[in-house]
C-alpha atoms as a PDB file:
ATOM      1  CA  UNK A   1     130.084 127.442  66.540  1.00  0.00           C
ATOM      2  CA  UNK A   2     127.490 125.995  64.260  1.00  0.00           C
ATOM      3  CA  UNK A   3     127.966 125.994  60.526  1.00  0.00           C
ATOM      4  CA  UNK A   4     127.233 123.845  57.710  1.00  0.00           C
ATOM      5  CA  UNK A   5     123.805 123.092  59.276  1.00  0.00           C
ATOM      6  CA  UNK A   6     124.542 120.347  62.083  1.00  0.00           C
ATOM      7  CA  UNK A   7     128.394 120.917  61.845  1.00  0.00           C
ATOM      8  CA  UNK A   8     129.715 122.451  64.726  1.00  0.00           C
ATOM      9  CA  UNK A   9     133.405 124.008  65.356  1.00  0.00           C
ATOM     10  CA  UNK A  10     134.709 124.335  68.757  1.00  0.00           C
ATOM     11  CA  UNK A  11     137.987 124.963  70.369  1.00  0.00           C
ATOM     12  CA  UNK A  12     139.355 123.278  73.438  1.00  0.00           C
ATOM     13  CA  UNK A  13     140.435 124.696  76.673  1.00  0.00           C
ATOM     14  CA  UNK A  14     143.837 123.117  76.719  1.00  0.00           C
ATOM     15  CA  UNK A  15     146.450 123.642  74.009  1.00  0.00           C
ATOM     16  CA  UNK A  16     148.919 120.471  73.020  1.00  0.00           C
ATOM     17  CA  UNK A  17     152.710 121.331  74.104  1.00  0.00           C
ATOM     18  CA  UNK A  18     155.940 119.561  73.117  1.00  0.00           C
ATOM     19  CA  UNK A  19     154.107 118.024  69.955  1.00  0.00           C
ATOM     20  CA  UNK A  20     157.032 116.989  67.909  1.00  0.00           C
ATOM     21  CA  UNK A  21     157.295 116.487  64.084  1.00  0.00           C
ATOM     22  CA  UNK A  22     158.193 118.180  61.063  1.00  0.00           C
ATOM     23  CA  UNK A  23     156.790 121.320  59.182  1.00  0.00           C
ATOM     24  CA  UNK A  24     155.691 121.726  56.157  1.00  0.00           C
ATOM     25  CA  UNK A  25     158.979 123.162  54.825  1.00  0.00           C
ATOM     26  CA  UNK A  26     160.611 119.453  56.037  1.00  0.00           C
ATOM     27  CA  UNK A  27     162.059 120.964  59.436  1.00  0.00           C
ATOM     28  CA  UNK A  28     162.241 118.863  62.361  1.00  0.00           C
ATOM     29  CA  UNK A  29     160.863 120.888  65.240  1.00  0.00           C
ATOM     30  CA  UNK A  30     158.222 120.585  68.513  1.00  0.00           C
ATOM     31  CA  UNK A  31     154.678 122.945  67.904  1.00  0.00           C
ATOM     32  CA  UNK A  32     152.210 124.192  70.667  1.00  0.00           C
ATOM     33  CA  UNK A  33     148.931 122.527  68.698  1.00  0.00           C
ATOM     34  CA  UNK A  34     145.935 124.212  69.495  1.00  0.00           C
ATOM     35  CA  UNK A  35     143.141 121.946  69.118  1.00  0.00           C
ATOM     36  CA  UNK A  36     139.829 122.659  67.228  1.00  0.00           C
ATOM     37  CA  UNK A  37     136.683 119.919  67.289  1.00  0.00           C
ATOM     38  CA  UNK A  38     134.631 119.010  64.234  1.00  0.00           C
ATOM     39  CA  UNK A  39     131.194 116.970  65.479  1.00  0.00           C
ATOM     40  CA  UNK A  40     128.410 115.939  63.552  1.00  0.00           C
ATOM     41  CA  UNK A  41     125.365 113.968  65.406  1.00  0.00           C
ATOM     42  CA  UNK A  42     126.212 110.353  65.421  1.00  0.00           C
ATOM     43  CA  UNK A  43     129.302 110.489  63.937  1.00  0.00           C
ATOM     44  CA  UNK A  44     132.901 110.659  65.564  1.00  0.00           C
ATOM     45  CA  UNK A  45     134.338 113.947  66.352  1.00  0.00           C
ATOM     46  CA  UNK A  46     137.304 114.826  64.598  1.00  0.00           C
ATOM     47  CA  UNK A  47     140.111 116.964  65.750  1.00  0.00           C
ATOM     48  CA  UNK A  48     141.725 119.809  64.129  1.00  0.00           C
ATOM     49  CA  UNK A  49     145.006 120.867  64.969  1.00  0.00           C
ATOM     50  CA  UNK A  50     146.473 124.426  64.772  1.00  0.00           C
ATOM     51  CA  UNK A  51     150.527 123.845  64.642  1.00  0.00           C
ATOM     52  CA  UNK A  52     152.674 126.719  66.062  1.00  0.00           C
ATOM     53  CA  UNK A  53     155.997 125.351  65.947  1.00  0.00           C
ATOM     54  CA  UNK A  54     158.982 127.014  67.491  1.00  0.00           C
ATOM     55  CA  UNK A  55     160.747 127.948  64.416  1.00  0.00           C
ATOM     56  CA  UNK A  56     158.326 129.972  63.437  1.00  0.00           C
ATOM     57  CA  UNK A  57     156.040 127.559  60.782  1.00  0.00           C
ATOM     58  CA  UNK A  58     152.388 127.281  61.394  1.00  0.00           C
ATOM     59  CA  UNK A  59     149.803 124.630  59.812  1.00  0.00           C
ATOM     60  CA  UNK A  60     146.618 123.069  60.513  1.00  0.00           C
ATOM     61  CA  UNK A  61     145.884 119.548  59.445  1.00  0.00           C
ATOM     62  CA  UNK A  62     143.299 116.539  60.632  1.00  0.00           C
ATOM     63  CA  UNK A  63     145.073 115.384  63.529  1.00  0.00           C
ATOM     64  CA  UNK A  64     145.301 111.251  63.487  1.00  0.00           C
ATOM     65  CA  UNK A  65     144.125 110.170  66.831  1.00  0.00           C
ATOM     66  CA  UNK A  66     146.329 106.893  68.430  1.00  0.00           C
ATOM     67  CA  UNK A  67     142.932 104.878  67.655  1.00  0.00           C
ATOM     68  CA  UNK A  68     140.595 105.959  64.337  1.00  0.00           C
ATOM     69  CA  UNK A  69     137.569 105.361  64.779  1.00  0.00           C
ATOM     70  CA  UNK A  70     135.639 103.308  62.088  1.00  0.00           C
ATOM     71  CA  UNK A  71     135.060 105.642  58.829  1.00  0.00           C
ATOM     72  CA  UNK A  72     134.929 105.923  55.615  1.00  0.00           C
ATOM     73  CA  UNK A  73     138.345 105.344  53.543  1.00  0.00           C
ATOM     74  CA  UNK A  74     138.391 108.792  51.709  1.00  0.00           C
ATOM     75  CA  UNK A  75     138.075 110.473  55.729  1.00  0.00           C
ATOM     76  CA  UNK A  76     140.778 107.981  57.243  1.00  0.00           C
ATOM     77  CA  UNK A  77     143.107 109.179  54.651  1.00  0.00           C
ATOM     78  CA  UNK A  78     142.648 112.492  55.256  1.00  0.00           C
ATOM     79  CA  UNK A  79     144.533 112.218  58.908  1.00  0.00           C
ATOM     80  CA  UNK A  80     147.628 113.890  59.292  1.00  0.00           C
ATOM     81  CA  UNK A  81     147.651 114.514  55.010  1.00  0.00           C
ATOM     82  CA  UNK A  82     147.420 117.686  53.178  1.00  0.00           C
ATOM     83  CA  UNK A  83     148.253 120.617  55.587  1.00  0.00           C
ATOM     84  CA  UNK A  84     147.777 123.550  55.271  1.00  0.00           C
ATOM     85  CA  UNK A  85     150.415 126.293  55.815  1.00  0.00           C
ATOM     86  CA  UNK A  86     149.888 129.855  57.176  1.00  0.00           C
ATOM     87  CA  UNK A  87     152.422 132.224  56.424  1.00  0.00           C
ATOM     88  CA  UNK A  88     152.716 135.799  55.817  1.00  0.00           C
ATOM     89  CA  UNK A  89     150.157 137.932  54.380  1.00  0.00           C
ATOM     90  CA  UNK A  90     150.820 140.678  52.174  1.00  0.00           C
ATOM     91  CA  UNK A  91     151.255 143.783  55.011  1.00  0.00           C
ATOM     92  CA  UNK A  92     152.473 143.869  58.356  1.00  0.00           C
ATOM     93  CA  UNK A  93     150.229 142.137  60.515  1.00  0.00           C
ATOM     94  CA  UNK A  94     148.411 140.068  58.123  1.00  0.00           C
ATOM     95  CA  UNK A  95     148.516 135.987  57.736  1.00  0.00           C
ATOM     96  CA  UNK A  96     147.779 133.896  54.751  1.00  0.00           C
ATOM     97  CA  UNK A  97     145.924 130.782  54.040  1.00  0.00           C
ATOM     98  CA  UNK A  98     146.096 129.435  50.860  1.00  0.00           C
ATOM     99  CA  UNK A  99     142.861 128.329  49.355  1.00  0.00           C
ATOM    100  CA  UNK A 100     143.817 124.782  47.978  1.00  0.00           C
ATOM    101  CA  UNK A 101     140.227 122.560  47.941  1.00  0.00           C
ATOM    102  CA  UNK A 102     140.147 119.179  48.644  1.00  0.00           C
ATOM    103  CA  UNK A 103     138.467 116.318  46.000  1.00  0.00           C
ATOM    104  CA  UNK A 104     138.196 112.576  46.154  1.00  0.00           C
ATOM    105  CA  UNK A 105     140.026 110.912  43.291  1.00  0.00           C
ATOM    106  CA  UNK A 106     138.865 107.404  41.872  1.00  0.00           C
ATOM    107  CA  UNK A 107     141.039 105.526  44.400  1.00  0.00           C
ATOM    108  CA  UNK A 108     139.133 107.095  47.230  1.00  0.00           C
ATOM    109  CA  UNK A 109     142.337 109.182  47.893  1.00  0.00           C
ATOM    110  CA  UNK A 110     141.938 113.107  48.888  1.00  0.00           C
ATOM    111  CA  UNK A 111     143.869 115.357  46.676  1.00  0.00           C
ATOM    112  CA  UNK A 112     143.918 119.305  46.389  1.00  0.00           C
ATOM    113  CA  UNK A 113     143.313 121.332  43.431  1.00  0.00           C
ATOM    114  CA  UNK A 114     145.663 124.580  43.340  1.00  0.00           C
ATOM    115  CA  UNK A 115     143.989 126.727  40.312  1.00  0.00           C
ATOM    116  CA  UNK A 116     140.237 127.424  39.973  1.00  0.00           C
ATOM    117  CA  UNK A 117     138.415 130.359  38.456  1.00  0.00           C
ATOM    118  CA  UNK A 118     136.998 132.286  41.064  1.00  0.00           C
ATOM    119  CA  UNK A 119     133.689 131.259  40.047  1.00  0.00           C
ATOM    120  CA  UNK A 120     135.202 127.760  40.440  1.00  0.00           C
ATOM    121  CA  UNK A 121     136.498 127.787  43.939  1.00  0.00           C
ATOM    122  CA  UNK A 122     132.756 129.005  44.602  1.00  0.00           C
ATOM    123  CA  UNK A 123     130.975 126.320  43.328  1.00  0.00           C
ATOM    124  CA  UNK A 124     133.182 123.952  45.690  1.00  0.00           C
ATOM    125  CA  UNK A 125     132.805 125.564  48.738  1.00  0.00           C
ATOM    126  CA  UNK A 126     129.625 127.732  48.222  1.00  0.00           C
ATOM    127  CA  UNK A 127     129.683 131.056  47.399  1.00  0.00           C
ATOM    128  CA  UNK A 128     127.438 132.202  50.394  1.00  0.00           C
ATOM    129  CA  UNK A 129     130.417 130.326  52.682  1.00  0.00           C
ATOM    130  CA  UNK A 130     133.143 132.199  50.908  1.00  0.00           C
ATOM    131  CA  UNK A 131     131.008 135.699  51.572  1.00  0.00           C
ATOM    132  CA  UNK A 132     130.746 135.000  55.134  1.00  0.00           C
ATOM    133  CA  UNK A 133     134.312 134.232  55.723  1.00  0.00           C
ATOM    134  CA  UNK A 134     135.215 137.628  53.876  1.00  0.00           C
ATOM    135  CA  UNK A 135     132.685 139.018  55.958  1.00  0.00           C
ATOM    136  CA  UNK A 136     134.797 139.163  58.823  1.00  0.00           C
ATOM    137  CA  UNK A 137     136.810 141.943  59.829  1.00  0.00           C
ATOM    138  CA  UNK A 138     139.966 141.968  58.612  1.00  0.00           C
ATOM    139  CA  UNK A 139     139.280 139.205  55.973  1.00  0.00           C
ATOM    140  CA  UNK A 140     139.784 139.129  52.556  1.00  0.00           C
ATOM    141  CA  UNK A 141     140.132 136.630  49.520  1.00  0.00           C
ATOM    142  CA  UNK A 142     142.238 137.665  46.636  1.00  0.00           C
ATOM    143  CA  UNK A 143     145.059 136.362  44.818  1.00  0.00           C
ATOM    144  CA  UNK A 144     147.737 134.347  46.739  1.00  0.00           C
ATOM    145  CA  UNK A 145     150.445 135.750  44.507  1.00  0.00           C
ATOM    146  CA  UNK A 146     151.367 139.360  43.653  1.00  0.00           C
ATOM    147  CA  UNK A 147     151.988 138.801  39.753  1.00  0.00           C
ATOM    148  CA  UNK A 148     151.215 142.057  37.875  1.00  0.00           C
ATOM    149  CA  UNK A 149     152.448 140.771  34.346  1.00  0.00           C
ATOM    150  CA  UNK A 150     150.188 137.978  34.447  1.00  0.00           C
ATOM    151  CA  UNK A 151     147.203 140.307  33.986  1.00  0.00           C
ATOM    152  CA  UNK A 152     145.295 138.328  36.328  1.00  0.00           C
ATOM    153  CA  UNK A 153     141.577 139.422  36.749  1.00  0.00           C
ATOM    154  CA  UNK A 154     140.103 141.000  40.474  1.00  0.00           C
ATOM    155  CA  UNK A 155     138.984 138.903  42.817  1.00  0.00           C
ATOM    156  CA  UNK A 156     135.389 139.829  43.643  1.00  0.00           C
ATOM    157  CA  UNK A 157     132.755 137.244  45.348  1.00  0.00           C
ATOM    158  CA  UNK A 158     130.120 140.276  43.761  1.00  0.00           C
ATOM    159  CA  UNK A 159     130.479 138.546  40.336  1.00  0.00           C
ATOM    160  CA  UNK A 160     133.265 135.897  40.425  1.00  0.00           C
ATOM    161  CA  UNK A 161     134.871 134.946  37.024  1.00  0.00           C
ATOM    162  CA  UNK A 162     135.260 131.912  35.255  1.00  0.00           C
ATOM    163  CA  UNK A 163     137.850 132.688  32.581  1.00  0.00           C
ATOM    164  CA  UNK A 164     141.237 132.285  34.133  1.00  0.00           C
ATOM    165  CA  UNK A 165     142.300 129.860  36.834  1.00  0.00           C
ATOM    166  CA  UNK A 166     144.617 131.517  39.500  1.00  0.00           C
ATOM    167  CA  UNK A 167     146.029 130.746  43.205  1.00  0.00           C
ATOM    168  CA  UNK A 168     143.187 132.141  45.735  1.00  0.00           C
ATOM    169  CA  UNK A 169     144.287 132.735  49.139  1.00  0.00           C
ATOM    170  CA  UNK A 170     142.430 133.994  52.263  1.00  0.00           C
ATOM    171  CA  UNK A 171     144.512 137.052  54.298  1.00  0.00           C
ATOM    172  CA  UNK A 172     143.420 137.758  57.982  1.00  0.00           C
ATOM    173  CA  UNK A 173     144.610 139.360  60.991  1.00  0.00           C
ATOM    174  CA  UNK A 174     147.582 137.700  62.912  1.00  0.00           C
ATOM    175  CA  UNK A 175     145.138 137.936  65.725  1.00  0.00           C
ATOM    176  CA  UNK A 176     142.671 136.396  64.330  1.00  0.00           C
ATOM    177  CA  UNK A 177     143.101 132.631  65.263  1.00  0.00           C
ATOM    178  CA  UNK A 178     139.199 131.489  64.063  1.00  0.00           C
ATOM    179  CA  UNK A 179     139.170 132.480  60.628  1.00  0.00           C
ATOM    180  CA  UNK A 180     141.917 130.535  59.553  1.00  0.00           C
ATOM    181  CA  UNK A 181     140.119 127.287  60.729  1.00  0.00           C
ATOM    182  CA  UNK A 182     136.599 127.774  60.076  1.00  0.00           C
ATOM    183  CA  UNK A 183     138.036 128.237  56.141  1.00  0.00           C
ATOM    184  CA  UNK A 184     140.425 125.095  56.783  1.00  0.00           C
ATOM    185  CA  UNK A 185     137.282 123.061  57.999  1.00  0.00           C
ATOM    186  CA  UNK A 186     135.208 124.260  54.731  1.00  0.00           C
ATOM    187  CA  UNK A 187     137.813 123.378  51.803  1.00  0.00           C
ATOM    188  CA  UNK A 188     139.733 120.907  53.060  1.00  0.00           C
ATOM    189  CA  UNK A 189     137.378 118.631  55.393  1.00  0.00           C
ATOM    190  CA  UNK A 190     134.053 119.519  54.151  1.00  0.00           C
ATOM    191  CA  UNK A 191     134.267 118.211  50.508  1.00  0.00           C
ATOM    192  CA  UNK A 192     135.576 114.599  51.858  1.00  0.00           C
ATOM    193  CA  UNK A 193     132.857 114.472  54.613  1.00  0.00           C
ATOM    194  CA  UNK A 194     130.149 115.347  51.426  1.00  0.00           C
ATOM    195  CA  UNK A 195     131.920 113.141  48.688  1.00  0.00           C
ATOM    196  CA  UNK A 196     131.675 110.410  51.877  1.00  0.00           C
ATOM    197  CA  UNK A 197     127.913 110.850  52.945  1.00  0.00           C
ATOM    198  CA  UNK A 198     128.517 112.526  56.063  1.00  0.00           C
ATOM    199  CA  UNK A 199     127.385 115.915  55.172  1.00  0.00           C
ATOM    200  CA  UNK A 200     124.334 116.543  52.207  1.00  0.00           C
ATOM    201  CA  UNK A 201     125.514 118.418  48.479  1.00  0.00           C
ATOM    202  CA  UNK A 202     123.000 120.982  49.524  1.00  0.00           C
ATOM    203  CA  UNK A 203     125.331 122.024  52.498  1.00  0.00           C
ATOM    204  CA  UNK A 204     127.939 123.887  49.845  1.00  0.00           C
END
């Protein structure tokens, strides 16, 4: 799958089994991985990893391979950093990915940012990118939190608004196993592989 102009997203045949580790809630546990490549021309490919662990937890993160190649620092430290947990969505049937964008700080560290305007969150990841994700059946990007007495304003990618910062997260199918990394690769790889050369400003 091609997106991002010469970014391309494929998944491999043969999923990972046994992987031991720990989930994001600090468990100690073994995950089925299913692994996802990121390739640019003349670069190294990197390798996403979809975690199903057996008690239930599921996260994707950059997997560290035994050997990095040579890269940029901001890109090395983004291996096996910052996951991303999927966890219910708001109905029966229904996952959630929360929609946490990565930046580069002056240390050449990755960090997220949790809160953004709507018309924020845009502006990092391109609102264009953010329509076709929500374009998918099934798919939609609204607040990560039910919090009526916060009076939080909609949602909408029609005319996103810049007056109160809020928790975005993307819901999707259970069965839906593609969505959840195409949006992984766009806010939390993307913006390091821009802030470190690899991909041009103009591809947000």
């Amino acid at each position: 799958m091609h997106f991002l102009h010469d970014l391309t997203l494929m998944r491999c045949e043969k999923p990972l089994t046994n992987k031991a580790g720990t989930t994001c809630s600090g468990e100690a546990s073994v995950a089925n991985a299913v692994k996802w490549e990121l390739r640019l021309p003349g670069r190294p490919p990197l390798t996403l990893h979809d975690n199903h662990w057996a008690n239930g937890e599921r996260d994707l993160v950059l997997h560290k391979p035994a050997v990095v190649p040579e890269m940029p620092a901001a890109l090395s430290r983004l291996h096996d950093r910052l996951r991303s947990g999927i966890t219910v969505g708001r109905q029966r049937r229904e996952k959630r990915l929360m929609m946490y964008p990565t930046h580069v700080d002056e240390h050449e560290w990755p960090r997220i940012k949790k809160s953004l305007t709507t018309a924020e969150l845009a502006g990092r990841l391109g609102l264009h990118h953010l329509r076709e994700l929500t374009a998918r059946e099934g798919v939609d990007l609204d607040h990560a939190f039910d919090r009526p007495h916060l009076d939080l304003p909609p949602v909408d990618l029609g005319d996103p608004q810049d007056e109160k910062r809020l928790q975005h997260a993307l819901f999707f199918p259970v069965e839906d196993d593609e969505t959840p990394v195409v949006a992984y690769a766009h806010f939390r790889v993307a913006p390091v592989l821009r802030h470190v050369g690899w991909l041009s400003p103009d591809d947000s």
